[in-house]
Protein backbone atom coordinates (compact mmCIF):
# COMPACT_ATOMS: atom_id res chain seq x y z
CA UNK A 1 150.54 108.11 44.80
CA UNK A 2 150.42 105.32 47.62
CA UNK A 3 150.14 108.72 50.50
CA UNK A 4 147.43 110.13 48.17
CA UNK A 5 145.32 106.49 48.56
CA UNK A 6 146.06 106.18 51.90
CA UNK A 7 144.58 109.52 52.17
CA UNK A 8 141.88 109.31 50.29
CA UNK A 9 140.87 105.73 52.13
CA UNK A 10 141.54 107.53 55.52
CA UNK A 11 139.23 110.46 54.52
CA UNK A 12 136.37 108.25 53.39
CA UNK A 13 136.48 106.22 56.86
CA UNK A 14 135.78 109.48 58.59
CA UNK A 15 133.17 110.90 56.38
CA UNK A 16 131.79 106.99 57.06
CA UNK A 17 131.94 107.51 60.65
CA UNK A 18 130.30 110.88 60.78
CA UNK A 19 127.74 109.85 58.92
CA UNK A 20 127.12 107.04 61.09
CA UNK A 21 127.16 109.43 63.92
CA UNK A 22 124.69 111.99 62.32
CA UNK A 23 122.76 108.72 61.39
CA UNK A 24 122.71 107.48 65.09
CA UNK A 25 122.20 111.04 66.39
CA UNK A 26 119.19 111.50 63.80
CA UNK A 27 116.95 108.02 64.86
CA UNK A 28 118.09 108.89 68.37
CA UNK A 29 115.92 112.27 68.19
CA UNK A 30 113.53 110.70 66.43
CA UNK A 31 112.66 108.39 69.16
CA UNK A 32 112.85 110.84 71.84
CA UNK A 33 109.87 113.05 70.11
CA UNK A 34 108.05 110.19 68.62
CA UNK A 35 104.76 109.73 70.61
CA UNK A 36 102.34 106.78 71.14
CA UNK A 37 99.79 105.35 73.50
CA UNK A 38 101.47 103.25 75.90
CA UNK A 39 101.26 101.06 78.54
CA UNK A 40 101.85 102.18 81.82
CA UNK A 41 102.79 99.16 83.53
CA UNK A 42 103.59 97.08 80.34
CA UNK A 43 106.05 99.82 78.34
CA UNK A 44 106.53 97.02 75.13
CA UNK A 45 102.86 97.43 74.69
CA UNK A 46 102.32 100.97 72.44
CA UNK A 47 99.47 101.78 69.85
CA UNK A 48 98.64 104.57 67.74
CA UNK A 49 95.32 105.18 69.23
CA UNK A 50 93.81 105.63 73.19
CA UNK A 51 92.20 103.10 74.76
CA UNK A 52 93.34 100.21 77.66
CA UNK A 53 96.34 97.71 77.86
CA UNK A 54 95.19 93.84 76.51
CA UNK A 55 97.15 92.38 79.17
CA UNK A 56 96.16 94.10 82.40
CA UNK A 57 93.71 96.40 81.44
CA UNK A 58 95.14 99.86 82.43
CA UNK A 59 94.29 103.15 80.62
CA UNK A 60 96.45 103.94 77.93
CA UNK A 61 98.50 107.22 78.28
CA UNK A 62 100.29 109.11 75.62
CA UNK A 63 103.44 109.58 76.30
CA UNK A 64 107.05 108.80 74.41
CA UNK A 65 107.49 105.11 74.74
CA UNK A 66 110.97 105.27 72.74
CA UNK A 67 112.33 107.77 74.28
CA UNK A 68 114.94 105.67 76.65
CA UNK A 69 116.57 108.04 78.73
CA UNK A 70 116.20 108.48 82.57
CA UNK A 71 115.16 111.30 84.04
CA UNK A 72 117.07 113.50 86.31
CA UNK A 73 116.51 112.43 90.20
CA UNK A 74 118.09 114.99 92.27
CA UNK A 75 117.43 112.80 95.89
CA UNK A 76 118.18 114.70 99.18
CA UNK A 77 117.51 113.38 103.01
CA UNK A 78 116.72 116.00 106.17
CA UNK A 79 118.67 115.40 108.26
CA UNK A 80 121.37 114.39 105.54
CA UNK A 81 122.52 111.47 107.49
CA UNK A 82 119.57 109.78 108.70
CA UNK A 83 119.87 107.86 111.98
CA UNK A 84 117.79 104.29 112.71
CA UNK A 85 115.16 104.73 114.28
CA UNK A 86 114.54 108.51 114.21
CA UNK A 87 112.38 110.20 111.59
CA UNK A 88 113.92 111.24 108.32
CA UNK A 89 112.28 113.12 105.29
CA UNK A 90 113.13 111.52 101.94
CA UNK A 91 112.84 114.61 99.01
CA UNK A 92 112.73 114.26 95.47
CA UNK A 93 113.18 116.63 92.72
CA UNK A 94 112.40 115.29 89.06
CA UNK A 95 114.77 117.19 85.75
CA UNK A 96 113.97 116.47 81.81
CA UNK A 97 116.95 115.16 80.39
CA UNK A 98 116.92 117.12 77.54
CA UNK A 99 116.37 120.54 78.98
CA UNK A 100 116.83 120.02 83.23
CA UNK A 101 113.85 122.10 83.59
CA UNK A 102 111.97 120.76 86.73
CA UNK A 103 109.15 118.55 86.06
CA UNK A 104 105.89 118.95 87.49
CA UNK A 105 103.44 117.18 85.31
CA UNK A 106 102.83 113.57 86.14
CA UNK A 107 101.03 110.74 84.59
CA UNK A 108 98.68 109.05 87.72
CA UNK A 109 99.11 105.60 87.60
CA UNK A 110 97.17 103.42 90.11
CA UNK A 111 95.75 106.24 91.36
CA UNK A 112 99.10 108.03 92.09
CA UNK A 113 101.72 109.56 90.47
CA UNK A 114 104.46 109.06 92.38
CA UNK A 115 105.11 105.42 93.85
CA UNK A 116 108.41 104.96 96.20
CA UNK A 117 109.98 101.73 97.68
CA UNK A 118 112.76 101.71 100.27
CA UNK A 119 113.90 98.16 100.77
CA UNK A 120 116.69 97.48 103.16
CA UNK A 121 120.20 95.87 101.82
CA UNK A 122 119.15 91.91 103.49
CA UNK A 123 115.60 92.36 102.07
CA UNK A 124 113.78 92.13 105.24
CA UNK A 125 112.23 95.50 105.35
CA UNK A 126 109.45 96.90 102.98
CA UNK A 127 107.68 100.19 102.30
CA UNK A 128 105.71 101.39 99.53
CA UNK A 129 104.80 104.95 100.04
CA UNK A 130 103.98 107.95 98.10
CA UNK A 131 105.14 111.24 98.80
CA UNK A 132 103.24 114.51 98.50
CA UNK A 133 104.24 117.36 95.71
CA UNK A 134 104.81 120.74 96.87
CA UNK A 135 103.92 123.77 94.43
CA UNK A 136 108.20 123.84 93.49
CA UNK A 137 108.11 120.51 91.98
CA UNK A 138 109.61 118.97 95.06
CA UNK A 139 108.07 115.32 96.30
CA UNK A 140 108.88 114.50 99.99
CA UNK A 141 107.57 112.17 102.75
CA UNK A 142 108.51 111.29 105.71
CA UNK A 143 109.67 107.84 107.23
CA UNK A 144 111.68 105.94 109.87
CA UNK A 145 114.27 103.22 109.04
CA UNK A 146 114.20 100.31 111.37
CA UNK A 147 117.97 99.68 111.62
CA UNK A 148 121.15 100.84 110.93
CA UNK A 149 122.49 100.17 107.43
CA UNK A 150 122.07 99.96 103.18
CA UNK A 151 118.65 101.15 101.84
CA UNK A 152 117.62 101.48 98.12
CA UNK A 153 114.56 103.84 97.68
CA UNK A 154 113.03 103.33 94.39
CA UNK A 155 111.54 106.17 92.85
CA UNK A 156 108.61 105.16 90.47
CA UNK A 157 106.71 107.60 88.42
CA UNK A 158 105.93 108.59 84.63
CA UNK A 159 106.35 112.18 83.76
CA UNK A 160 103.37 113.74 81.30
CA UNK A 161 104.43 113.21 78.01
CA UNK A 162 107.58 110.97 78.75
CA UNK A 163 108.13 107.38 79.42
CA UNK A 164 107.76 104.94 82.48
CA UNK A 165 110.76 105.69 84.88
CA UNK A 166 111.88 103.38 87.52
CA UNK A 167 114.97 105.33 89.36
CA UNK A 168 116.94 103.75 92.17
CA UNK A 169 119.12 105.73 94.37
CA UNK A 170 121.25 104.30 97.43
CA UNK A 171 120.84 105.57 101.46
CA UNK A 172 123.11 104.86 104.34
CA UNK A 173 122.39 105.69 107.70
CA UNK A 174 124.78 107.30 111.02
CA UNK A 175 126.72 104.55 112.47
CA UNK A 176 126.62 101.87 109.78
CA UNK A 177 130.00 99.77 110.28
CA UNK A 178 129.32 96.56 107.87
CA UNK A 179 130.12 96.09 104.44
CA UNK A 180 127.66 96.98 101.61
CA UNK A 181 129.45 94.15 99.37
CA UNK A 182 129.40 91.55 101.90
CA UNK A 183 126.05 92.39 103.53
CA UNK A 184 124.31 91.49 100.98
CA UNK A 185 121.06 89.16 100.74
CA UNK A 186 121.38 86.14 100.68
CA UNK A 187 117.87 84.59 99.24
CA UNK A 188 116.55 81.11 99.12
CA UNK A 189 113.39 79.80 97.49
CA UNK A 190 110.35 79.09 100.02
CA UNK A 191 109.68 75.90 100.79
CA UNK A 192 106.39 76.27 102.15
CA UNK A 193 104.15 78.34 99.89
CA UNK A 194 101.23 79.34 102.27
CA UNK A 195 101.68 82.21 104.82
CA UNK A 196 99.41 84.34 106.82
CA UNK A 197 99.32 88.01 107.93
CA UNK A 198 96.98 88.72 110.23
CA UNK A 199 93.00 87.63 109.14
CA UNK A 200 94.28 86.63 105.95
CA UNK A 201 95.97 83.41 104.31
CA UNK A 202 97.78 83.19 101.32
CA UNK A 203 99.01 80.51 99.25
CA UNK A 204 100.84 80.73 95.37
CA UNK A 205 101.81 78.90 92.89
CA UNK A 206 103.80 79.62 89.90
CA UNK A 207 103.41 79.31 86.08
CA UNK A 208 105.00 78.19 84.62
CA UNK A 209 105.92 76.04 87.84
CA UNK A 210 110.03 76.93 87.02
CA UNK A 211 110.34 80.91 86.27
CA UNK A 212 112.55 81.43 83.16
CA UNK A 213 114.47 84.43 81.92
CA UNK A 214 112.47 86.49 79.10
CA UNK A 215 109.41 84.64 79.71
CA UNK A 216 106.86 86.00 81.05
CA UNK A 217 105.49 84.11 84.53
CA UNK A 218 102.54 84.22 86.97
CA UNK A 219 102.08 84.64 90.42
CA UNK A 220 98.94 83.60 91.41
CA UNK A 221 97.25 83.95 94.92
CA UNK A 222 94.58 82.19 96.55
CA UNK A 223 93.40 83.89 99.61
CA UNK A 224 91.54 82.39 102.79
CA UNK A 225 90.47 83.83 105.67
CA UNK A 226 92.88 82.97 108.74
CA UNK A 227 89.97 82.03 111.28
CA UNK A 228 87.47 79.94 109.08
CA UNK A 229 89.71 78.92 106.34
CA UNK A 230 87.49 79.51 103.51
CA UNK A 231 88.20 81.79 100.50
CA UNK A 232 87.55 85.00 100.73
CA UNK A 233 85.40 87.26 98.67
CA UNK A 234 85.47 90.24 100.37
CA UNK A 235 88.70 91.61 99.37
CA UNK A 236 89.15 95.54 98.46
CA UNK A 237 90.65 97.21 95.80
CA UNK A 238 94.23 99.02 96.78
CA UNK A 239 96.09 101.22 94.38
CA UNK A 240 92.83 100.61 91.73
CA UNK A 241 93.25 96.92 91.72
CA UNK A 242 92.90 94.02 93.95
CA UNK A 243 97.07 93.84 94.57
CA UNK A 244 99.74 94.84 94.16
CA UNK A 245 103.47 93.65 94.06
CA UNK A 246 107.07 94.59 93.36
CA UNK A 247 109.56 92.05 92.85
CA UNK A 248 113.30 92.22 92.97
CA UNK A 249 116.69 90.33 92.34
CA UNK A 250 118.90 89.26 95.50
CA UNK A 251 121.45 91.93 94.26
CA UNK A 252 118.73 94.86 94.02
CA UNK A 253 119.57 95.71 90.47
CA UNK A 254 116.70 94.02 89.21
CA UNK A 255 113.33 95.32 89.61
CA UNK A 256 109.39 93.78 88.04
CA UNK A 257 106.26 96.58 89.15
CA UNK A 258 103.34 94.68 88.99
CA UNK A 259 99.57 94.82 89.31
CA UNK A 260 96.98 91.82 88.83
CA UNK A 261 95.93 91.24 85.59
CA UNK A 262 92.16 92.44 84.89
CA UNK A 263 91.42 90.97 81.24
CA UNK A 264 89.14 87.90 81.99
CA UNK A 265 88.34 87.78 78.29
CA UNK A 266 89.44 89.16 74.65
CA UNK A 267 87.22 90.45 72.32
CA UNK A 268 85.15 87.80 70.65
CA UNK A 269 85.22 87.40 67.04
CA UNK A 270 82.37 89.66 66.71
CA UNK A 271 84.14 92.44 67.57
CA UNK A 272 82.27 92.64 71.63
CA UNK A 273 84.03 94.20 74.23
CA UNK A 274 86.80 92.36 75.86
CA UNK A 275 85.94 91.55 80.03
CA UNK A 276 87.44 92.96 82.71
CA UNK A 277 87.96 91.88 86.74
CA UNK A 278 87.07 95.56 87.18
CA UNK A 279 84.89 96.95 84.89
CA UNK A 280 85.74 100.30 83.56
CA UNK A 281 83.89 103.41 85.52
CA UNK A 282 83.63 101.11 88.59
CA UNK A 283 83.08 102.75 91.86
CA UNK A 284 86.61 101.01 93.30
CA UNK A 285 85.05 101.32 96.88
CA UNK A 286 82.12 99.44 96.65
CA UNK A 287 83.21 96.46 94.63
CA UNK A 288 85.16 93.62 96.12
CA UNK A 289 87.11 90.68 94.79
CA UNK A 290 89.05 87.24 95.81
CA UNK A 291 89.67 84.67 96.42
CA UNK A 292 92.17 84.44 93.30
CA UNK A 293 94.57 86.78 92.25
CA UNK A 294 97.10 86.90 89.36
CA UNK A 295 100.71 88.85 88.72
CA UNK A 296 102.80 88.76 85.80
CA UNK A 297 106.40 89.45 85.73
CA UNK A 298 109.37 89.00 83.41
CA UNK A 299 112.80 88.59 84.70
CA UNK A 300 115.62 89.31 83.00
CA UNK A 301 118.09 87.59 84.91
CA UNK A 302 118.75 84.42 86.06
CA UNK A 303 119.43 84.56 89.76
CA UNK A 304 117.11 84.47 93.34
CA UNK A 305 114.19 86.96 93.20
CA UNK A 306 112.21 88.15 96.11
CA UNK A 307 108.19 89.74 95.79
CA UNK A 308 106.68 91.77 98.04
CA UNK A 309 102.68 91.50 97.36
CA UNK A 310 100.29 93.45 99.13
CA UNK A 311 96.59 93.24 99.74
CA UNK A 312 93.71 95.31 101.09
CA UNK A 313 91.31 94.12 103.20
CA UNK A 314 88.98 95.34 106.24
CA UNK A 315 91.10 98.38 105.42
CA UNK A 316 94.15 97.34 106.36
CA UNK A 317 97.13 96.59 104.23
CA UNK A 318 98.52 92.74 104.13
CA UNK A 319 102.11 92.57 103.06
CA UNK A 320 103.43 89.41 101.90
CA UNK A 321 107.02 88.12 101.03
CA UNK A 322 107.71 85.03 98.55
CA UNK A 323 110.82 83.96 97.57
CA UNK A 324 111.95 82.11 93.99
CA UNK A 325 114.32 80.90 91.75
CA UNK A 326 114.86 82.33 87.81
CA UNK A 327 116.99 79.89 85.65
CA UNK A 328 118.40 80.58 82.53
């Protein structure tokens, strides 16, 4: 009688766990196919019907918000061990998880639809480039790396019909003799908050002044030009808005894509349309901006963080580096 109990208990704990798993397996599905219109740069921000994101103003896409997975990245270099200082090609070949059929239908977001970063292992070199498509579904570009060593290209991009995917994969070059553990960054907060790149000045502050993890925080950017000193107005749109930034941790396993934020005002009570830095329909070359910019970011880690933010103006890119602290 006591074998038969034991039995019957052990029985029920296994039809308790496979119904948990068809339970799990069930919501899981669910959320893959379950469709809204979604932020592209803010993914927590979904809604059953098209129209633009409240926080920075973006287009809604629809897309599958819930739907967690990454993407297959299948990430090839020619040559395959790229040497400092010569040209390499960086390729890119994009797989649904689901079925690893090659995707080749993109959301454009910022006027692109595929964004990449390569950022070298002590943080002191930068690109944001976008590679071209060919008619196989392959993305490549080419690029040189400065100096020997650790490189993590970022691949940023949002499939049609999918969600927002932000895939890193690691590069090492020829004759790289350091230690990827002990060669890493080592990133202290800025001290002196203005900086200039050429014929332009910039100066931020933070808000809240102290960046805390799951809060969301502000960069903002007051820009001058270099000669005169006064603020500009004159600055140009780059990526369809007036900036653009990435941040990331000092261990480069943290990473915040950001553009300004383009809401001036909500709705009023009488149901008006809200106001945006760039109206909707603009022509984005004739319109210019300045001298104030804002980011938002949240960081989900306490640690040292470092943000690359880049401006157009006279048609030239302005890249500038800021360093801060997240507490927990």
């Amino acid at each position: 009688m006591q074998r038969f109990i034991k039995l019957k208990i052990a029985l029920g704990a296994m039809l308790l766990l496979v119904s948990a798993s068809v339970g799990i397996a069930f919501f899981q599905t669910a959320a893959e196919e379950e469709t809204a219109w979604v932020c592209p740069m803010h993914g927590d921000y979904t809604t059953e019907a098209a129209g633009k994101c409240p926080r920075c103003g973006m287009d809604l896409v629809h897309a599958a918000p819930y739907d967690v997975r990454d993407y297959g990245l299948d990430f090839r270099t020619t040559p395959a061990v790229p040497k400092a200082g010569q040209k390499v090609v960086l390729s890119f070949r994009i797989t649904h998880p689901s079925t690893g059929d090659v995707v080749k239908k993109f959301e454009t977001v910022h006027e692109r639809q595929y964004h990449l970063f390569v950022i070298s292992q002590d943080m002191e070199h930068f690109e944001h480039i976008h590679p071209v498509e060919a008619s196989d579904g392959t993305w490549s570009i080419e690029t040189t790396l400065p100096k020997a060593g650790y490189y993590q290209v970022l691949s940023d991009f949002m499939p049609a019909g999918g969600a927002p995917q932000f895939l890193a994969r690691p590069l090492v070059t020829e004759n790289y003799q350091g230690d990827i553990a002990g060669d890493s960054a080592h990133l202290t907060p800025d001290t002196v908050l203005t900086k200039t790149v050429d014929d332009l000045t910039a100066t931020v502050d933070y808000d809240p002044p102290q960046f805390k993890v799951g809060q969301y925080g502000h960069i903002n950017f007051h820009l001058k030009d270099s000669a005169s000193g006064k603020a500009i107005a004159d600055l140009q749109t780059y990526l369809g808005a007036f900036g653009h930034t990435l941040i990331m941790s000092e261990d480069m396993a943290d990473y915040v894509h950001s553009h300004p934020l383009d809401i001036l005002a909500q709705p009023d009570e009488e149901g008006g349309p809200p106001q945006f830095l760039i109206p909707p329909g603009s022509d984005l070359e004739a319109i210019r901006g300045g001298p104030d910019v804002t980011f938002e970011g949240l960081m989900p880690r306490p640690g040292m963080y470092r943000a690359w933010t880049q401006f157009r103006r006279n048609n030239k890119i302005h890249t500038f580096a800021f360093t801060f602290r997240v507490t927990p």
